[in-house]
Protein backbone atom coordinates (compact mmCIF):
# COMPACT_ATOMS: atom_id res chain seq x y z
CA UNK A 1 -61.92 -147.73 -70.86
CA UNK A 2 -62.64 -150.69 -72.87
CA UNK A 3 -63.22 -150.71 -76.54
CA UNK A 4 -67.07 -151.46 -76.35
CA UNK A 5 -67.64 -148.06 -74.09
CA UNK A 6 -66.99 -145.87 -76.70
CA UNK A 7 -63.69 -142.99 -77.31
CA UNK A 8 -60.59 -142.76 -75.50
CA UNK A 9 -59.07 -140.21 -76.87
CA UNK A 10 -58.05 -137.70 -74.80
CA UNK A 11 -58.97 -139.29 -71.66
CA UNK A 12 -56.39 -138.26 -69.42
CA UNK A 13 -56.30 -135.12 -67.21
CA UNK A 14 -59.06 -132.85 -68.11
CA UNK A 15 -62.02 -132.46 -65.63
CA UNK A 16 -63.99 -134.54 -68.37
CA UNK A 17 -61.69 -137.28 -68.08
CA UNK A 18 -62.30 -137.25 -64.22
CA UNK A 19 -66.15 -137.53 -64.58
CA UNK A 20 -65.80 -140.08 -67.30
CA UNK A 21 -63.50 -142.03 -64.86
CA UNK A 22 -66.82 -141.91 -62.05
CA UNK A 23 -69.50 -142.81 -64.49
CA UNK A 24 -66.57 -146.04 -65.44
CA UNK A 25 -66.02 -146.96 -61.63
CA UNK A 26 -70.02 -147.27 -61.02
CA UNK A 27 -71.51 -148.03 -64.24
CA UNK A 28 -69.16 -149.55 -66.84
CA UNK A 29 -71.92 -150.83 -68.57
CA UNK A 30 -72.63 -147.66 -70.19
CA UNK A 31 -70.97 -145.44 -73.62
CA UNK A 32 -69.60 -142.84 -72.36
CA UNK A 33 -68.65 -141.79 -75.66
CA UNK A 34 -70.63 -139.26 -76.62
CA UNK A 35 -70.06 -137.29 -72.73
CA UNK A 36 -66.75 -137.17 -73.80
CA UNK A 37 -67.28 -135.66 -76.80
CA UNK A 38 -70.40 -133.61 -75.54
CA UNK A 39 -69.03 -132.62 -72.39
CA UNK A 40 -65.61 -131.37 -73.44
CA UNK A 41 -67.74 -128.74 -75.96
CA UNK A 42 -69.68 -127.87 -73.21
CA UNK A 43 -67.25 -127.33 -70.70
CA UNK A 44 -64.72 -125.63 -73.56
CA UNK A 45 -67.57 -123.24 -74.32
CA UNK A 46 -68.12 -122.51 -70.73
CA UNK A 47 -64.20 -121.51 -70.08
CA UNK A 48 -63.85 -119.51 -73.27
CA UNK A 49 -66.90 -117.65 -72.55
CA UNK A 50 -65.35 -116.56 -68.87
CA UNK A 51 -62.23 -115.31 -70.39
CA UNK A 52 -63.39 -113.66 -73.53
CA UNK A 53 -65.80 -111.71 -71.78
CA UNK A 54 -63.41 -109.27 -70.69
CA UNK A 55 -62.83 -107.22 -73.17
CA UNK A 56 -66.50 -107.14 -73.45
CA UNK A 57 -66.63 -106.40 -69.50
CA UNK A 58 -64.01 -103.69 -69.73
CA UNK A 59 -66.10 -101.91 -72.60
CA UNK A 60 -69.38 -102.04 -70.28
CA UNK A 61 -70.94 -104.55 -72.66
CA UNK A 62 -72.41 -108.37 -71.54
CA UNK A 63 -71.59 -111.28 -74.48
CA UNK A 64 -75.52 -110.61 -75.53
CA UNK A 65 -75.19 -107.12 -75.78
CA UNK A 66 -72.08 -107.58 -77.95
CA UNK A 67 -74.11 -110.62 -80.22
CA UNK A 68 -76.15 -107.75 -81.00
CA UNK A 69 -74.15 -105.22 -82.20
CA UNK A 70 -72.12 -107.42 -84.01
CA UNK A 71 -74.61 -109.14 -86.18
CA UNK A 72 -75.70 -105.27 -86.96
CA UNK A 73 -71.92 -104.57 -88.17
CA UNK A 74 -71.76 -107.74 -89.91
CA UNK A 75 -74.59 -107.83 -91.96
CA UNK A 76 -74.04 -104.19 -92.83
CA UNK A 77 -77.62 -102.96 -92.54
CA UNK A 78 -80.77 -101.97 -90.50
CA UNK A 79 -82.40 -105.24 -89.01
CA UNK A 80 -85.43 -105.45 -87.34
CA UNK A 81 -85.90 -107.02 -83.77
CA UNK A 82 -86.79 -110.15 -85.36
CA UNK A 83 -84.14 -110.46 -87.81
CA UNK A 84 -81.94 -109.65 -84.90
CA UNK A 85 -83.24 -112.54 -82.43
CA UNK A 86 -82.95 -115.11 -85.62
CA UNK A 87 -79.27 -113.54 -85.80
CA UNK A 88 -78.46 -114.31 -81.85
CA UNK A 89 -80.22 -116.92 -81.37
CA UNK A 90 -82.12 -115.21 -78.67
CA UNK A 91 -85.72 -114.55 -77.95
CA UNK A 92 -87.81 -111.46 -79.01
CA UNK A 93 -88.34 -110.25 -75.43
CA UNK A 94 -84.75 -110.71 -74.81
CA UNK A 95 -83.90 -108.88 -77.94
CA UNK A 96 -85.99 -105.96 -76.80
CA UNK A 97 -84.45 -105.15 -73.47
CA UNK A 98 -81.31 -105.43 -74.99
CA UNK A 99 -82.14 -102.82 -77.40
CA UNK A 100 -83.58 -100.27 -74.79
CA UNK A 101 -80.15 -100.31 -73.03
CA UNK A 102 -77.91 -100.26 -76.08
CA UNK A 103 -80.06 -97.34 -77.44
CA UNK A 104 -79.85 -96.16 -74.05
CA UNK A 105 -76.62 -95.85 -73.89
CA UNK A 106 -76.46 -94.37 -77.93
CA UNK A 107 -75.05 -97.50 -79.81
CA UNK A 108 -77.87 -98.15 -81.29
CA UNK A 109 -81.25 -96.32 -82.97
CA UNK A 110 -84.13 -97.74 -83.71
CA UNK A 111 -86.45 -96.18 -86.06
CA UNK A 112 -90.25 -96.92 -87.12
CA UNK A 113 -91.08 -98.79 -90.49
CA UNK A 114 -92.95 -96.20 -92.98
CA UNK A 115 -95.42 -98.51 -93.68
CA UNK A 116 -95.81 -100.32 -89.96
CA UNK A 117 -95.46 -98.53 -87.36
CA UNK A 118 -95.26 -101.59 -85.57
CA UNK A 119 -92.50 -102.26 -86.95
CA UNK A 120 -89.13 -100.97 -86.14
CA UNK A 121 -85.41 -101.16 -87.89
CA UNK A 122 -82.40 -100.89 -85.53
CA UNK A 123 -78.88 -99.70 -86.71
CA UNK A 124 -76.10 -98.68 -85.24
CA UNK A 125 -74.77 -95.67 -84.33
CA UNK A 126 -71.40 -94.73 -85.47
CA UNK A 127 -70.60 -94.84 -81.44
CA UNK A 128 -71.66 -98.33 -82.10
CA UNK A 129 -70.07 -99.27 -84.81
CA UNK A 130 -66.42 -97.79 -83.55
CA UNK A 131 -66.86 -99.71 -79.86
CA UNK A 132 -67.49 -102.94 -82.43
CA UNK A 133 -64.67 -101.81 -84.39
CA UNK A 134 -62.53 -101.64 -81.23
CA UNK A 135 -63.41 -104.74 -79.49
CA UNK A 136 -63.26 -107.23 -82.40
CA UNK A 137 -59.56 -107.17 -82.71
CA UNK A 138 -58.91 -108.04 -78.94
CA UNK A 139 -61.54 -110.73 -79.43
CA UNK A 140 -59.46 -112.34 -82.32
CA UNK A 141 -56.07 -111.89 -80.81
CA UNK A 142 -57.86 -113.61 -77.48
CA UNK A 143 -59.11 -116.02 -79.96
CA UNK A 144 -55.54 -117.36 -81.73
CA UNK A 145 -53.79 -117.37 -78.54
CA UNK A 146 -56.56 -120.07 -77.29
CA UNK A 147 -56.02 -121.67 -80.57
CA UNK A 148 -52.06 -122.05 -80.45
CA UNK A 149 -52.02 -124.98 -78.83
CA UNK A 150 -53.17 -126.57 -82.06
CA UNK A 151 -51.17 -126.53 -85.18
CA UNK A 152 -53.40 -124.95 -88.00
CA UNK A 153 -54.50 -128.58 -89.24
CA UNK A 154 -55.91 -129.42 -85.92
CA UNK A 155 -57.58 -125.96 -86.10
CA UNK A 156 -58.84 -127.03 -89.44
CA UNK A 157 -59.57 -130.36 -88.23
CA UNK A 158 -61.37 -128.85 -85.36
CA UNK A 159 -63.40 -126.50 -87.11
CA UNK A 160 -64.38 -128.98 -89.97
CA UNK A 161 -65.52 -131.38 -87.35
CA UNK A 162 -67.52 -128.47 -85.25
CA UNK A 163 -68.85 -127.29 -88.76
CA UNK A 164 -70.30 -130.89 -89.57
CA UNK A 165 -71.79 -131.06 -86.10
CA UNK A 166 -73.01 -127.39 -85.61
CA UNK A 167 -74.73 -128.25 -89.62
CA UNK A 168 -76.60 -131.66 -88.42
CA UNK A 169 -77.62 -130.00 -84.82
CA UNK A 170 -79.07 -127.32 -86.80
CA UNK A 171 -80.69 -129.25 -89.87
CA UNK A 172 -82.87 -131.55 -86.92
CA UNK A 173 -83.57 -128.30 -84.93
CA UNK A 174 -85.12 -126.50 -88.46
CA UNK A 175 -82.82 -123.38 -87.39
CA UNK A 176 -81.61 -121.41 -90.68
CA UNK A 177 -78.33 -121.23 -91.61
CA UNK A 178 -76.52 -118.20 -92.90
């Protein structure tokens, strides 16, 4: 790839590198730059989602399911559906039939507001909070062993780069930050 198209590094044997490669062959006219960059975090995501779901899979719980009850541990308090989709990034209605299967299944309890009935607050049981509790370590020890390929100043590279982008993608979509 010339100069003028945009990044090499790291063009080599990933499945990125192979579409990049096409795009080159039939229209080297074009940046591929930002694929490479946006397509590796993409297809990274993808693959790390696959294999981190099993712990999650192995405790009955979907990735969604486990968003949920982990921003309740988190934040340490009752949240209300809403609060929880703004946590997750999810929508209300998704939120909602989440909730009806984790209270189903007694990790969670919902409760009505005292002054809007509307309203209701959702915390977790301590069934809940132990299968959190339980699953977070495996998560993490999943979690460095993906990272040990990097040294920990390409982790903090990494993350300091990721951090900058995650804090402009968010700033132009008006999402809040924590």
């Amino acid at each position: 790839m010339s100069a003028e198209n945009g990044p090499v590094a790291g063009l080599g044997g990933d499945t990125v590198a192979a579409v990049v490669r096409q795009w080159q062959a039939v229209r080297p006219d074009i940046d591929t730059g930002p694929m490479e960059v946006i397509g590796r975090i993409n297809r990274c995501a993808a693959l790390l989602r696959q294999a981190e779901d099993a712990p999650l899979r192995r405790a009955g719980l979907t990735r969604a399911e486990f968003d949920l009850l982990g921003a309740l541990r988190r934040t340490g308090h009752e949240l209300t559906p809403g609060e929880l989709a703004r946590e997750t990034f999810s929508s209300g209605a998704a939120v909602t039939k989440r909730l009806k299967q984790l209270q189903e299944r007694e990790l969670v309890d919902r409760r009505p507001d005292a002054r809007d009935r509307r309203v209701a607050h959702v915390r977790l049981t301590d069934a809940g909070r132990d299968l959190v509790d339980a699953i977070l370590p495996e998560q993490l020890a999943y979690e460095t062993v993906v990272l040990s390929v990097l040294d920990g100043t390409g982790q903090r590279e990494l993350s300091g780069l990721l951090g900058e982008l995650l804090a402009q993608l968010e700033g132009r979509l008006g999402v809040r930050r924590g």
